[in-house]
C-alpha atoms as a PDB file:
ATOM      1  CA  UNK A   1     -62.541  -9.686 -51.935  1.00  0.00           C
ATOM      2  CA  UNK A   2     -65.085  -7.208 -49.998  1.00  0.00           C
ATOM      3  CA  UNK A   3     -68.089  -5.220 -51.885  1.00  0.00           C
ATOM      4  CA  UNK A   4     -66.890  -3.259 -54.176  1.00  0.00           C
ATOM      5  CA  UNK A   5     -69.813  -1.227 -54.272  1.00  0.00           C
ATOM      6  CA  UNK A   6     -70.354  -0.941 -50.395  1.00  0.00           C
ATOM      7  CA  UNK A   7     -69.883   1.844 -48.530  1.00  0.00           C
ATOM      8  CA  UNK A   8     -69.553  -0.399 -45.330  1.00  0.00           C
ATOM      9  CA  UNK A   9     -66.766  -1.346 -43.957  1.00  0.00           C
ATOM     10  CA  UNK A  10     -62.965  -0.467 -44.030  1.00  0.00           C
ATOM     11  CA  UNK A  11     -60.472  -1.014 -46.629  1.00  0.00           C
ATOM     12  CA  UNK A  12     -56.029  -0.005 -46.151  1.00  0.00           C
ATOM     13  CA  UNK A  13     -53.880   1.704 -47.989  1.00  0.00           C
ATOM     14  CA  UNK A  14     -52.437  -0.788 -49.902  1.00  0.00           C
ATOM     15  CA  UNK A  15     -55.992  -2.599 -50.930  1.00  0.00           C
ATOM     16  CA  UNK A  16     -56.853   1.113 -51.554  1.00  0.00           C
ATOM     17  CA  UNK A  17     -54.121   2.187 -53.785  1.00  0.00           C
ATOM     18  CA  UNK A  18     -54.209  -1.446 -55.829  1.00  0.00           C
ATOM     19  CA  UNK A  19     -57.904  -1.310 -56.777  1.00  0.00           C
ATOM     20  CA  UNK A  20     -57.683   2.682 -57.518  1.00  0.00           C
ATOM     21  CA  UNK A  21     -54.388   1.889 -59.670  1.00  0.00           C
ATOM     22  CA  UNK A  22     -56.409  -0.940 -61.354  1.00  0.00           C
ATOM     23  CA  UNK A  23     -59.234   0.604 -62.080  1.00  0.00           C
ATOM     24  CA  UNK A  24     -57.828   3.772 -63.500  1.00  0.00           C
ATOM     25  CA  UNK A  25     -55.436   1.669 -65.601  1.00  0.00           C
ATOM     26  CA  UNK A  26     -58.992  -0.160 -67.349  1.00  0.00           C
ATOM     27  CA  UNK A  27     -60.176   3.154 -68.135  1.00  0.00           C
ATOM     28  CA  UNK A  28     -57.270   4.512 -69.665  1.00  0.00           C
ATOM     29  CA  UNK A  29     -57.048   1.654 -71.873  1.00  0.00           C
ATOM     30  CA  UNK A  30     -60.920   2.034 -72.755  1.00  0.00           C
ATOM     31  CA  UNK A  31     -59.756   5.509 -73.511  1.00  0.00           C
ATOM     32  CA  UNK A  32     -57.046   5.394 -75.366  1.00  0.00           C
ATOM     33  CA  UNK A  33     -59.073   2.322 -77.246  1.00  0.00           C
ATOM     34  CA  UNK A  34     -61.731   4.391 -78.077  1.00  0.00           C
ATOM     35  CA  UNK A  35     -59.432   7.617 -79.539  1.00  0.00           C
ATOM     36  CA  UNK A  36     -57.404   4.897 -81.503  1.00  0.00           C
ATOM     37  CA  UNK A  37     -60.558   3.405 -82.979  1.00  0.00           C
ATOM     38  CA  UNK A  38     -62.893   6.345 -83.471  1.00  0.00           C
ATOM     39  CA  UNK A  39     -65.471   3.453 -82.562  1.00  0.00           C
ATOM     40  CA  UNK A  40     -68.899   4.665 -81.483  1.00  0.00           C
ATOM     41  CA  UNK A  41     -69.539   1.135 -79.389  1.00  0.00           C
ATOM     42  CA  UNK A  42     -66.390   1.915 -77.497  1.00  0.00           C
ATOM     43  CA  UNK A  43     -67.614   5.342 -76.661  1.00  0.00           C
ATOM     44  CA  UNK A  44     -70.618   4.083 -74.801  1.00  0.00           C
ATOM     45  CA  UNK A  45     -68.620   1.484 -72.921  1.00  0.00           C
ATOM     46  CA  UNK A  46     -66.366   3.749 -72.173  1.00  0.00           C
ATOM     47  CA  UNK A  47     -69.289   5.784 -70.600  1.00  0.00           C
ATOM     48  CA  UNK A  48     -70.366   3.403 -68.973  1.00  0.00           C
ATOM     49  CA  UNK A  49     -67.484   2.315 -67.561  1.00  0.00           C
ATOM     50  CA  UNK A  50     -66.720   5.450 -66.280  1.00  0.00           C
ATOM     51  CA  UNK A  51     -69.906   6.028 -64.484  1.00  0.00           C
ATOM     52  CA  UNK A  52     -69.376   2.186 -62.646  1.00  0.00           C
ATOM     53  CA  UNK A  53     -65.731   3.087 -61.856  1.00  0.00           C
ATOM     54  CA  UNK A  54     -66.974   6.388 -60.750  1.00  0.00           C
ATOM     55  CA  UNK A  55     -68.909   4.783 -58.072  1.00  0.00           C
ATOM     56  CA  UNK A  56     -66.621   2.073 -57.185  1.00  0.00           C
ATOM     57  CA  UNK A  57     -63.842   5.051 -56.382  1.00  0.00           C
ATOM     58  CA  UNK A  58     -66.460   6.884 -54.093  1.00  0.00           C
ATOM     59  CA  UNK A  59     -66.979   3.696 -52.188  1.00  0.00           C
ATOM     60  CA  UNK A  60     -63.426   3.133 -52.187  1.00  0.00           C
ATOM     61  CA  UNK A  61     -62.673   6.573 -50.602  1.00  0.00           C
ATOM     62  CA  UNK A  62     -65.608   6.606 -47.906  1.00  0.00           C
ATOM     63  CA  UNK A  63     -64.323   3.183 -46.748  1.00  0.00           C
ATOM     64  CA  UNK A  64     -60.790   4.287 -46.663  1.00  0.00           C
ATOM     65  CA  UNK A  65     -62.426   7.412 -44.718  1.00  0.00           C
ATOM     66  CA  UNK A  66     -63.626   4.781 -42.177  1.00  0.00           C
ATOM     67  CA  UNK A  67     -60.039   2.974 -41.486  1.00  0.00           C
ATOM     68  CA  UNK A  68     -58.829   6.408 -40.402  1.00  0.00           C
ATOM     69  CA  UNK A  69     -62.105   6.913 -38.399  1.00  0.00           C
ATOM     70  CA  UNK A  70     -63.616   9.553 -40.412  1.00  0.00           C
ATOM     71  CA  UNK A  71     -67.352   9.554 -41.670  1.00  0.00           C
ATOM     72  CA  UNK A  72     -68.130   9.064 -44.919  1.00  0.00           C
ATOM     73  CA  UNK A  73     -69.187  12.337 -45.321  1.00  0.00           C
ATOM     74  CA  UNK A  74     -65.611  13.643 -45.429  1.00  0.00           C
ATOM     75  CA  UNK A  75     -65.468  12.281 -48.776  1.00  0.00           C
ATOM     76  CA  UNK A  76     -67.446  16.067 -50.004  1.00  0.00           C
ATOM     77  CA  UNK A  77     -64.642  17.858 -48.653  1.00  0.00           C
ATOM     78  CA  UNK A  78     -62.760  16.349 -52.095  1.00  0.00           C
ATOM     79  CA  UNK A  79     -64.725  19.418 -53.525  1.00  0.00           C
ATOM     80  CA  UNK A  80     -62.378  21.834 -52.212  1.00  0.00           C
ATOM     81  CA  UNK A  81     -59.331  23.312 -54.164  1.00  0.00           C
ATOM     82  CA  UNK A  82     -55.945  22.601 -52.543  1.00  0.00           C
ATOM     83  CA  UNK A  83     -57.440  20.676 -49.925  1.00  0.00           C
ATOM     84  CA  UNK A  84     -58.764  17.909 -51.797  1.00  0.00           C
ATOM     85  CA  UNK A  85     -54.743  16.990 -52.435  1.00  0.00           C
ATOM     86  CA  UNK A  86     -53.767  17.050 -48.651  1.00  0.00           C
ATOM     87  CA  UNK A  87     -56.560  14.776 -47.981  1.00  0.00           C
ATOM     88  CA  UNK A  88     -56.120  12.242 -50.631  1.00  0.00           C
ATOM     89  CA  UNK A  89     -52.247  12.231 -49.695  1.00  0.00           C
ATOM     90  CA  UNK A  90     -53.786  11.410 -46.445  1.00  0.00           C
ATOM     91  CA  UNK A  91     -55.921   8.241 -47.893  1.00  0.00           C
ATOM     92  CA  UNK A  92     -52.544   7.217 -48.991  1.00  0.00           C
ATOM     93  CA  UNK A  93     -50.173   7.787 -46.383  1.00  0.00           C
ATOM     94  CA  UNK A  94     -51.784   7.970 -43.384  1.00  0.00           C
ATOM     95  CA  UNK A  95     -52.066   4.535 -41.205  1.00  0.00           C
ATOM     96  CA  UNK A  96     -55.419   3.032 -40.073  1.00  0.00           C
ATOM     97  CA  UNK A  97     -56.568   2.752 -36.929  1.00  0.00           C
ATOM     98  CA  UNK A  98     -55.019   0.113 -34.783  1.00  0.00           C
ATOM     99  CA  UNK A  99     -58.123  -2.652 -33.895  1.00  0.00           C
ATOM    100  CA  UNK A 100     -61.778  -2.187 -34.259  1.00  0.00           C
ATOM    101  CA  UNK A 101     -62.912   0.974 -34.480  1.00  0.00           C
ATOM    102  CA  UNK A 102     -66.631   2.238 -35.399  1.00  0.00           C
ATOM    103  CA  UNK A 103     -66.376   1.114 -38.785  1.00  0.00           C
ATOM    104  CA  UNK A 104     -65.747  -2.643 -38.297  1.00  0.00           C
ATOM    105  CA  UNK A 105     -62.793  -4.386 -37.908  1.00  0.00           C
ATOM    106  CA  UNK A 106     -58.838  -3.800 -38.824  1.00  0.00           C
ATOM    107  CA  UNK A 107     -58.851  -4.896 -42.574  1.00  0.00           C
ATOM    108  CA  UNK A 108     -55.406  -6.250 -41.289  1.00  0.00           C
ATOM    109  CA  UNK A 109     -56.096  -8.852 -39.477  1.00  0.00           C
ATOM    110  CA  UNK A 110     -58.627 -10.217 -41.613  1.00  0.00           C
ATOM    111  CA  UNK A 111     -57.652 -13.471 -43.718  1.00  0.00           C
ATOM    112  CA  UNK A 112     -59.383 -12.836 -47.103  1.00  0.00           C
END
């Protein structure tokens, strides 16, 4: 499993959809947990959670940004209405580079 919390590196589409589908699935539930419950101790693990799975998505995205040779900088241009959906259908569809490229290696070929 790489660094979750690394902006190095490069990471597919399918590594990148699974851990973004995971991790927004444990922060519904802490959600929806904390509305059922009206539970004060859920509310600041819920906060909590969101700011780690905040930064866990960022590095997510900037490493996906590297497998289709882009610098992690990209990742700002999220800020823009309209935009921001053509480039995360991009993270999603859109093939890595074939080989090494600046980034490090195809995530590919590695055997995790």
């Amino acid at each position: 499993m790489s660094n979750l919390f690394s902006f190095e590196g490069r990471i597919n589409r399918g590594r990148y959809f699974g851990y973004s589908l995971l991790i927004n699935f444990i922060i519904m539930f802490l959600w929806y947990a904390m509305d059922y419950t009206q539970s004060t101790f859920l509310l600041y693990v819920y906060i909590a959670s969101a700011i780690i799975v905040s930064i866990i998505n960022i590095c997510l995205i900037v490493k996906r940004l590297h497998d289709i040779e882009r610098a992690g900088t990209h990742y700002f241009l999220l800020l823009i209405p309209l935009y921001n959906i053509y480039l995360h259908l991009v993270l999603l569809l859109k093939k890595g580079t074939n080989g090494p490229n600046q980034y490090g290696e195809n995530p590919l070929h590695k055997m995790y």
